[in-house]
Protein backbone atom coordinates (compact mmCIF):
# COMPACT_ATOMS: atom_id res chain seq x y z
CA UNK A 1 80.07 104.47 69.04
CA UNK A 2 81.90 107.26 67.14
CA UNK A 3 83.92 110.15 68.79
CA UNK A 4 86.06 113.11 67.61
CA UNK A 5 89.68 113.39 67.15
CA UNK A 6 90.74 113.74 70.74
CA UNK A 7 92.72 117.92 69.64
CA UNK A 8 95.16 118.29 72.15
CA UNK A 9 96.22 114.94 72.49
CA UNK A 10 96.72 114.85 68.27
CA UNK A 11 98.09 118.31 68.67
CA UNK A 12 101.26 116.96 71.07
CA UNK A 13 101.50 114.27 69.05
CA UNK A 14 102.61 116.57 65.81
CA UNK A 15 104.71 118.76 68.04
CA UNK A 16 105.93 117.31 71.57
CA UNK A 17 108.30 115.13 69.91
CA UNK A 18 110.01 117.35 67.72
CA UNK A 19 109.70 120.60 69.11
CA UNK A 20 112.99 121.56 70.83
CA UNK A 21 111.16 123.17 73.84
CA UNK A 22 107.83 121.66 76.00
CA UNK A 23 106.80 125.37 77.77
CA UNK A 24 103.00 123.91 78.12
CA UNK A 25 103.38 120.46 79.73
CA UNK A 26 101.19 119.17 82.73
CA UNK A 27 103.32 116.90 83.40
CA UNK A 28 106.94 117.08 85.66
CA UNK A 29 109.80 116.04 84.18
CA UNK A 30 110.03 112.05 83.91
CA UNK A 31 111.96 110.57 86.56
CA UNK A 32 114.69 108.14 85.63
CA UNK A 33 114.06 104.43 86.39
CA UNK A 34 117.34 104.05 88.30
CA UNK A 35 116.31 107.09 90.74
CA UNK A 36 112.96 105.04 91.15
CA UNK A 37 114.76 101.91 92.03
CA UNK A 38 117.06 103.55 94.33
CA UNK A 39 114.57 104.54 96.92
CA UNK A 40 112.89 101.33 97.15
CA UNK A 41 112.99 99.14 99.40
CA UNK A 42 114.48 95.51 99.98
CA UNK A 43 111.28 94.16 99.80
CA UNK A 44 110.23 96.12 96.45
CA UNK A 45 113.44 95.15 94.88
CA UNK A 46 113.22 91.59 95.19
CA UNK A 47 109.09 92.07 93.65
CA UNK A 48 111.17 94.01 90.81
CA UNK A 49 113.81 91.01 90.56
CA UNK A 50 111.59 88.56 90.55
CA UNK A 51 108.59 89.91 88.11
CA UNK A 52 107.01 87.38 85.54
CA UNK A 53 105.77 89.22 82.37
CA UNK A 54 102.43 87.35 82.62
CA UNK A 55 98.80 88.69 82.83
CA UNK A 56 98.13 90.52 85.83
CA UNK A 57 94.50 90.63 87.72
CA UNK A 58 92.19 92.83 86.03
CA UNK A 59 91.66 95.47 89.13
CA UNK A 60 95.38 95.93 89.75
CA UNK A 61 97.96 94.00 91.95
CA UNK A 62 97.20 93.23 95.58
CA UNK A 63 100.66 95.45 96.53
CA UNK A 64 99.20 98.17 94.08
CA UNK A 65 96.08 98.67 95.81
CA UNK A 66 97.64 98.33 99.39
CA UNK A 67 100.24 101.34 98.36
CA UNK A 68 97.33 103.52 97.02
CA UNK A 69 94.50 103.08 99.80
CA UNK A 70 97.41 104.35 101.95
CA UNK A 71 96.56 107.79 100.30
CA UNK A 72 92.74 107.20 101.36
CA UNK A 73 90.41 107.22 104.40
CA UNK A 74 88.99 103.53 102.50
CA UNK A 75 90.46 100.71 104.02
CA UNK A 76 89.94 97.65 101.47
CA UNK A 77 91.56 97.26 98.37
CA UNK A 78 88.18 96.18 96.83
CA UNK A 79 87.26 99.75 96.71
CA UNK A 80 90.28 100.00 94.23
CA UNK A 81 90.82 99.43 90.85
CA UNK A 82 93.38 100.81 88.48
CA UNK A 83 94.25 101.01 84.74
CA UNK A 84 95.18 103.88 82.54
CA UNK A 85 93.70 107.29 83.96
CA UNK A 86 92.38 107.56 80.10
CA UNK A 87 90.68 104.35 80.66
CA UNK A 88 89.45 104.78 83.40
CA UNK A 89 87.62 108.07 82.66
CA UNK A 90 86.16 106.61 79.32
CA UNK A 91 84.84 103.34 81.49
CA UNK A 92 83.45 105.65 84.26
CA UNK A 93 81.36 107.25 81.79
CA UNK A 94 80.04 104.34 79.90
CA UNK A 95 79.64 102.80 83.27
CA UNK A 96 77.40 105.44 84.64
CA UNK A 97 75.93 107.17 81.84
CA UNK A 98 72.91 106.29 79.30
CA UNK A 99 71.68 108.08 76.43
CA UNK A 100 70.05 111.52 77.08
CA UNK A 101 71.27 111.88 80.48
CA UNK A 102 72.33 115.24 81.81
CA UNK A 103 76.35 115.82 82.96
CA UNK A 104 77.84 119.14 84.82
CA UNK A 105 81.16 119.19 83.98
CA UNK A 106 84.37 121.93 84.88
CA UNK A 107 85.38 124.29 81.70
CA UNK A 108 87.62 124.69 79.91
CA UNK A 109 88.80 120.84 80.69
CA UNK A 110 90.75 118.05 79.06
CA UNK A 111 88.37 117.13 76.33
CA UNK A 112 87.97 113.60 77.76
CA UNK A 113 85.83 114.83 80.42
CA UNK A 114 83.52 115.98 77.96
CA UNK A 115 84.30 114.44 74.77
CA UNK A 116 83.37 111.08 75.99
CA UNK A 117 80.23 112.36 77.30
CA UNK A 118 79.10 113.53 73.93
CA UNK A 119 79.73 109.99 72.21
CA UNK A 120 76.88 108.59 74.73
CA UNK A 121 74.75 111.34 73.56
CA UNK A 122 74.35 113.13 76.50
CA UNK A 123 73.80 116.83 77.17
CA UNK A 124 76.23 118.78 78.74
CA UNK A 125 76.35 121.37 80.98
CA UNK A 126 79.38 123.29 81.49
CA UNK A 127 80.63 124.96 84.87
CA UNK A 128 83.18 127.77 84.20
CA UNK A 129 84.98 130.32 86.14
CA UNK A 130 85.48 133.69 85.91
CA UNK A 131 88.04 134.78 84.01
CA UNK A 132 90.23 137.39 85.64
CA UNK A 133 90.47 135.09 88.68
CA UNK A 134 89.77 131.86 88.02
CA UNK A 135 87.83 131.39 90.64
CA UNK A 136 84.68 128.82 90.58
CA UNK A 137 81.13 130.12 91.84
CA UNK A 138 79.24 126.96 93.77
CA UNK A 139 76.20 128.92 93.35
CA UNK A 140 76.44 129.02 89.69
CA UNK A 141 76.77 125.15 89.83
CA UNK A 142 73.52 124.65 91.06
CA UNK A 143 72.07 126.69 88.57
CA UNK A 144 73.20 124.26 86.19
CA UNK A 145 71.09 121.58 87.64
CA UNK A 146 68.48 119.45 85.16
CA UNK A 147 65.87 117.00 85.98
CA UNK A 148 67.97 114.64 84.05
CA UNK A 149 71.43 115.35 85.95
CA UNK A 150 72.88 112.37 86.63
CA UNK A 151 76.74 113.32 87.22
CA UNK A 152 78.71 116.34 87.93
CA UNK A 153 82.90 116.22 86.86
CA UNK A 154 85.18 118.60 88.92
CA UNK A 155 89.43 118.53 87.94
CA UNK A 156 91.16 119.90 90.97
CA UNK A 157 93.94 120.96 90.74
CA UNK A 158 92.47 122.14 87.60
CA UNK A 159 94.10 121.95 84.25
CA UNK A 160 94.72 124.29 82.67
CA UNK A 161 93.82 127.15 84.91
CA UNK A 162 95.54 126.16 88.04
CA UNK A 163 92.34 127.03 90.27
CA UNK A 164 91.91 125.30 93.19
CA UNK A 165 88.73 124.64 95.40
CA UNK A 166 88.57 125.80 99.09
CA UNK A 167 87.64 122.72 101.90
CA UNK A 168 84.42 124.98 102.18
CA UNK A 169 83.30 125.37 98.23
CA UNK A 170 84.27 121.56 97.93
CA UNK A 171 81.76 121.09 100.88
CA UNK A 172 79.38 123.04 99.15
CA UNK A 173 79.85 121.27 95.64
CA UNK A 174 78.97 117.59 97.62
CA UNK A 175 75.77 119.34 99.63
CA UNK A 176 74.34 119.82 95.77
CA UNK A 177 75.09 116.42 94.78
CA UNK A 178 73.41 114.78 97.42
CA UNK A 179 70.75 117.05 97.45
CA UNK A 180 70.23 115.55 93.80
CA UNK A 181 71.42 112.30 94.21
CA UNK A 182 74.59 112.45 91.67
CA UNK A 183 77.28 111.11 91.26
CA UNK A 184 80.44 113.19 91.40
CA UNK A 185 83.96 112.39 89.20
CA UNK A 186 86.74 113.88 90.72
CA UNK A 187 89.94 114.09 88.13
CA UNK A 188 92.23 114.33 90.71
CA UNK A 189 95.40 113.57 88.66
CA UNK A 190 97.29 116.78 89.95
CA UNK A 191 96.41 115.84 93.44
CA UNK A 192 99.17 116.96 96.34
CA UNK A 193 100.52 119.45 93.83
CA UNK A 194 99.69 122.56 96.57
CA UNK A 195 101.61 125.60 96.93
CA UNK A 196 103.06 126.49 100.32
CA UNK A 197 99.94 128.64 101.10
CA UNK A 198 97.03 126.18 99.46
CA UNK A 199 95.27 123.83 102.28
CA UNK A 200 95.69 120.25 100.33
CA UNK A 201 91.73 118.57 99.95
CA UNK A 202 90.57 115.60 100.39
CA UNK A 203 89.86 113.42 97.59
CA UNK A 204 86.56 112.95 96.84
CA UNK A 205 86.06 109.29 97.53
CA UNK A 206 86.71 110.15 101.57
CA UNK A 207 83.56 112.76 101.84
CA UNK A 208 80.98 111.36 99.42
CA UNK A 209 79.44 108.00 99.24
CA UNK A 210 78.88 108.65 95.42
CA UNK A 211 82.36 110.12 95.21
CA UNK A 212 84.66 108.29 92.33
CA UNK A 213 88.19 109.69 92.95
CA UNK A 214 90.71 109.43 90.17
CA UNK A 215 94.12 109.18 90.76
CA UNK A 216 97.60 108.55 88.66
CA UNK A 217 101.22 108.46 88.94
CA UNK A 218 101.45 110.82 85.47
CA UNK A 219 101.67 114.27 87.26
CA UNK A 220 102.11 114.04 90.70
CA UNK A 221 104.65 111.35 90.50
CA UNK A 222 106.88 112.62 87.31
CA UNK A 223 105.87 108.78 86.17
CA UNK A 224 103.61 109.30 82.65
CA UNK A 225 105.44 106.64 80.70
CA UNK A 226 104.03 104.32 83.22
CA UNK A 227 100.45 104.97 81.87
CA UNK A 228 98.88 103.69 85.78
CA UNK A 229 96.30 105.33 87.17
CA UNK A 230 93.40 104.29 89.80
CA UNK A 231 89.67 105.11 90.81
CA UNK A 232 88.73 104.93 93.96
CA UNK A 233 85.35 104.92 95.26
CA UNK A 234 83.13 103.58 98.43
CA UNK A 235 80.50 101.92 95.78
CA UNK A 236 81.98 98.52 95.02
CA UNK A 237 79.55 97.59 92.65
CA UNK A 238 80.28 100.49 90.44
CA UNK A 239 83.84 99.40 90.71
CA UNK A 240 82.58 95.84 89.84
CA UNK A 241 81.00 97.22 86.51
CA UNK A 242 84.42 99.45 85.58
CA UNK A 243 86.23 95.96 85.71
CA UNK A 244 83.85 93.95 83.79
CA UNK A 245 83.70 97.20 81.12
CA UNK A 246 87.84 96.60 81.07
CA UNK A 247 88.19 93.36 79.83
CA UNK A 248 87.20 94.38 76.32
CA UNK A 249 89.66 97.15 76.64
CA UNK A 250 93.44 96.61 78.17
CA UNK A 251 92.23 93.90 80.69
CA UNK A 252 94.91 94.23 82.73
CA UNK A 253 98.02 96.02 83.51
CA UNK A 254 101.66 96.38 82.82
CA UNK A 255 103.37 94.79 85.44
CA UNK A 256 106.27 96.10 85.52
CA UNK A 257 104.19 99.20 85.81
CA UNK A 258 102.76 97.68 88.61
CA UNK A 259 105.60 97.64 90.45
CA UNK A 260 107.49 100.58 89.77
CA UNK A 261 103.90 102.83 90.93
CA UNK A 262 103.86 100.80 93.76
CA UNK A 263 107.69 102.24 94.42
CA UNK A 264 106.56 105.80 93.93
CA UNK A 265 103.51 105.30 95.78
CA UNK A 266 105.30 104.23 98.97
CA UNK A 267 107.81 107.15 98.99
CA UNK A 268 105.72 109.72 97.42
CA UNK A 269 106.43 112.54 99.81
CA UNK A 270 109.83 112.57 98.72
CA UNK A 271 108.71 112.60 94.64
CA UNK A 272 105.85 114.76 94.83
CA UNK A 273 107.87 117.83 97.35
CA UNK A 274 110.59 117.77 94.62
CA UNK A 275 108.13 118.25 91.97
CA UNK A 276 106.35 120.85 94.42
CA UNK A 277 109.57 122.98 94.54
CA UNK A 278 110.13 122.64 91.31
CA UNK A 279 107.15 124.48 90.13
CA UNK A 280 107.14 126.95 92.56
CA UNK A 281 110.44 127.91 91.48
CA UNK A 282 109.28 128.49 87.93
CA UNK A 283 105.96 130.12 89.20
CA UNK A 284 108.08 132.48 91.33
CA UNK A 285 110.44 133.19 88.05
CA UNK A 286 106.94 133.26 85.64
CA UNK A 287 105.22 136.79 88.19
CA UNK A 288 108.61 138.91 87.63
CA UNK A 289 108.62 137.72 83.99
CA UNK A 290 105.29 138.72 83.24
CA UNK A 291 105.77 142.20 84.30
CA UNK A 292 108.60 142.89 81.53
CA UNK A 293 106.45 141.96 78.38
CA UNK A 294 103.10 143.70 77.52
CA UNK A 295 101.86 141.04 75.20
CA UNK A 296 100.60 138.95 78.62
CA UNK A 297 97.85 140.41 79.71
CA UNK A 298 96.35 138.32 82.20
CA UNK A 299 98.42 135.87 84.34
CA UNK A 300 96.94 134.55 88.10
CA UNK A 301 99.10 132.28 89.37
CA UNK A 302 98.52 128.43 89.94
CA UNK A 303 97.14 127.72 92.98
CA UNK A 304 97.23 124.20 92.69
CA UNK A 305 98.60 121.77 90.07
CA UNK A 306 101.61 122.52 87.26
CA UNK A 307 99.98 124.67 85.13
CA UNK A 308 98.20 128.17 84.38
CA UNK A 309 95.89 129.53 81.43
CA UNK A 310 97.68 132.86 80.52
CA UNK A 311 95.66 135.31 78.46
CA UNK A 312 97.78 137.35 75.15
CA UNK A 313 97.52 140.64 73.93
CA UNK A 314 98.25 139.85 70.46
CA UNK A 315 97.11 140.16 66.92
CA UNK A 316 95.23 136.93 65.44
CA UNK A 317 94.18 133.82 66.99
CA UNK A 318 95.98 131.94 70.27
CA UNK A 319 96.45 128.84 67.51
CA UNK A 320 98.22 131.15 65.14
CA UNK A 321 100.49 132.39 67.59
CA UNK A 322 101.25 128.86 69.16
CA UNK A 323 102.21 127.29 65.63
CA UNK A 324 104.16 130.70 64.13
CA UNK A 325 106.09 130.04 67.83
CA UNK A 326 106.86 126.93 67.45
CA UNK A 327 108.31 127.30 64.05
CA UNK A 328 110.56 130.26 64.31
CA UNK A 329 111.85 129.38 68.19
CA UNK A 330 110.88 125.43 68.47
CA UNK A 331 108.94 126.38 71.73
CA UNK A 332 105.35 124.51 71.48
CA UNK A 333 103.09 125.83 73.36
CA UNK A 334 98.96 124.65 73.90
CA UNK A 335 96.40 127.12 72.62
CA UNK A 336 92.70 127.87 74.28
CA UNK A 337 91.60 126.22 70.96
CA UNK A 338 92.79 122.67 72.66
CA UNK A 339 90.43 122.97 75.75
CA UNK A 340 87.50 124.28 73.06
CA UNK A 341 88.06 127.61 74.81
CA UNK A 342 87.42 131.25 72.92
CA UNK A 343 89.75 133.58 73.60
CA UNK A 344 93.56 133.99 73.18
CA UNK A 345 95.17 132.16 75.93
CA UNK A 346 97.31 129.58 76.09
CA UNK A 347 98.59 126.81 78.58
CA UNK A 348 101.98 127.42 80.89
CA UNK A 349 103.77 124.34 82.65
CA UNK A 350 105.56 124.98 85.14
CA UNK A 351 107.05 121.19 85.92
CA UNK A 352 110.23 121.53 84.01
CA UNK A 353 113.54 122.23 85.19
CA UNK A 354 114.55 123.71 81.69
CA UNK A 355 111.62 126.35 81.99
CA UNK A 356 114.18 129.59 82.91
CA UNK A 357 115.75 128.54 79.51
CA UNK A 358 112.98 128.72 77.52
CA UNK A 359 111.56 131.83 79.02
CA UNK A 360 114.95 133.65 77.68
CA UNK A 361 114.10 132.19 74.05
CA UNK A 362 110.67 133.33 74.30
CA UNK A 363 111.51 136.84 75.80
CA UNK A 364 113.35 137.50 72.60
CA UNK A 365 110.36 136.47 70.06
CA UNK A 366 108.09 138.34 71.72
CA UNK A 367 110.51 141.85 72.15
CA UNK A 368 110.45 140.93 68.73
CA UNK A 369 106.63 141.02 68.48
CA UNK A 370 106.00 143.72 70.45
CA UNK A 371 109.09 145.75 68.68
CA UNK A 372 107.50 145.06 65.34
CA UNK A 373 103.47 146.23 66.53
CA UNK A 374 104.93 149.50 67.42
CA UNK A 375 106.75 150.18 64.08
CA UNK A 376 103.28 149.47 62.51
């Protein structure tokens, strides 16, 4: 198979480690492995003491899968398997999709929810919201609808808008898919990130039979470095198929990995509510910001999830003004151009605790900006 250059992933990896400043990051700051192993338990410390660096099974540890189905209505940990979330979404795919079959999937999105659907030659549909809200019309989704449909992709929390769906509209979105027999992906990697006034959904894998929920410690957890992540689903012969697909992939998993998502698994109201706060805090800072600086013209804020697609008033292309920001401030920031997205927007984090810092380094490029438009 071939497939393109995966943008924004190549696009961090030119910038993320040498920029001075991260304001566009999806992820929360990275917890430190000694905070990790001071919340666990006895019983996790002496797994931790006592790990062999073999080969671990193929569908993730037995202690894995018992810490995640916590987190689920599904009560056997053959309904589990885990790997990277990258993996995992690139299996799924290959796993469920043939040549000329029809996929509805969320826009703008992380370009592995579509990208990978192009290499199997697929058509694609895309289901995108409207623009000065955010906001997600179910009825337009069934419009979208093909003879050939065999799968429909949601991301909620969605990234990079921040939208979230109501219990109702999510309701709505599994009524069409049974109505057409599909199956539905649900990139839930943002999942629990709710604000104080956001009713937290279900994932997908507890309300549809042909639900595949996927699931990571990456955001929610502050734990990318790990690179674990899990689908779960109530069709274990789909499951059966992602496994057999991985062992000409990663095969298994990092244990050490293992264990340490296991850890953040079982205490993960105390992780995730930090990381809650956290970007509430910056959200709250981000409304009064806004208000002071006429080149953002468009901001709704995050309903869900660590970040928010924030529209520019500015001259030239959201690219142009992303790489001319990085180089005269060192702040990198993700244009609509990574999300194959027209317009001139660009991608906010909110996860970091450095983010009032940054803001005062941007404030003064764009006063300089808008200081410099009005001389002109």
């Amino acid at each position: 198979m071939k497939i393109k250059d995966f943008k924004l992933e190549r696009y961090f990896a030119k910038h993320e480690f040498t920029a001075k400043y991260l304001l566009s990051s999806s992820d929360c700051d990275g917890l430190e492995l000694q905070h990790l192993l001071e919340i666990a338990s006895e019983d996790e410390m002496a797994l931790w003491g006592n790990l062999k660096l073999g080969y671990t099974e193929s569908e993730g540890s037995t202690h894995l899968r018992q810490a995640i189905l916590k987190h689920y209505k599904i009560d056997s940990i053959e309904n589990v398997v885990v790997a990277t979330p990258g993996e995992l979404n690139f299996i799924s795919m290959n796993v469920l999709l043939n040549d000329h079959d029809h996929v509805v999937t969320v826009s703008p999105c992380y370009q592995s929810l579509s990208e990978v659907i192009k290499s199997i030659n697929c058509d694609i549909s895309y289901w995108k919201p409207k623009e000065e809200n955010w906001i997600f019309n179910t009825e337009e989704l069934e419009d979208l609808i093909q003879e050939n449909t065999r799968l429909i992709i949601i991301n909620f929390p969605h990234n990079p808008t921040g939208n979230y769906l109501t219990k109702k509209q999510l309701d709505k979105v599994i009524e069409i898919a049974r109505k057409h027999d599909l199956y539905i992906f649900s990139d839930e990697m943002y999942h629990k990130l709710t604000n104080d006034h956001t009713e937290e959904l279900p994932p997908i894998s507890d309300l549809y039979e042909k639900g595949i929920s996927l699931w990571g410690t990456s955001k929610s957890f502050s734990l990318a470095g790990l690179r674990i992540g899990w689908l779960v689903c109530q069709n274990k012969s789909f499951l059966k198929e992602v496994i057999a697909f991985k062992d000409y992939l990663s095969i298994c998993n990092s244990a050490p990995s293992e264990i340490l998502a296991m850890i953040a698994l079982n205490n993960s109201e105390l992780i995730i509510e930090a990381n809650r706060k956290k970007i509430q805090k910056n959200i709250s800072i981000f409304v009064d910001y806004v208000k002071g600086h006429e080149l953002i013209t468009n901001f709704t804020p995050p309903q869900a999830g660590s970040t928010s697609f924030v529209k520019l008033n500015i001259d030239g292309s959201s690219m142009e003004f992303s790489n001319r920001l990085v180089e005269k401030t060192g702040i990198m920031t993700v244009p609509a151009e990574m999300f194959e997205y027209a317009g001139k927007y660009i991608r906010i984090g909110f996860g970091r605790e450095n983010f009032p810092n940054v803001l005062e380094i941007l404030d003064k490029y764009l006063k300089g900006l808008t200081s410099t438009r009005e001389q002109t």
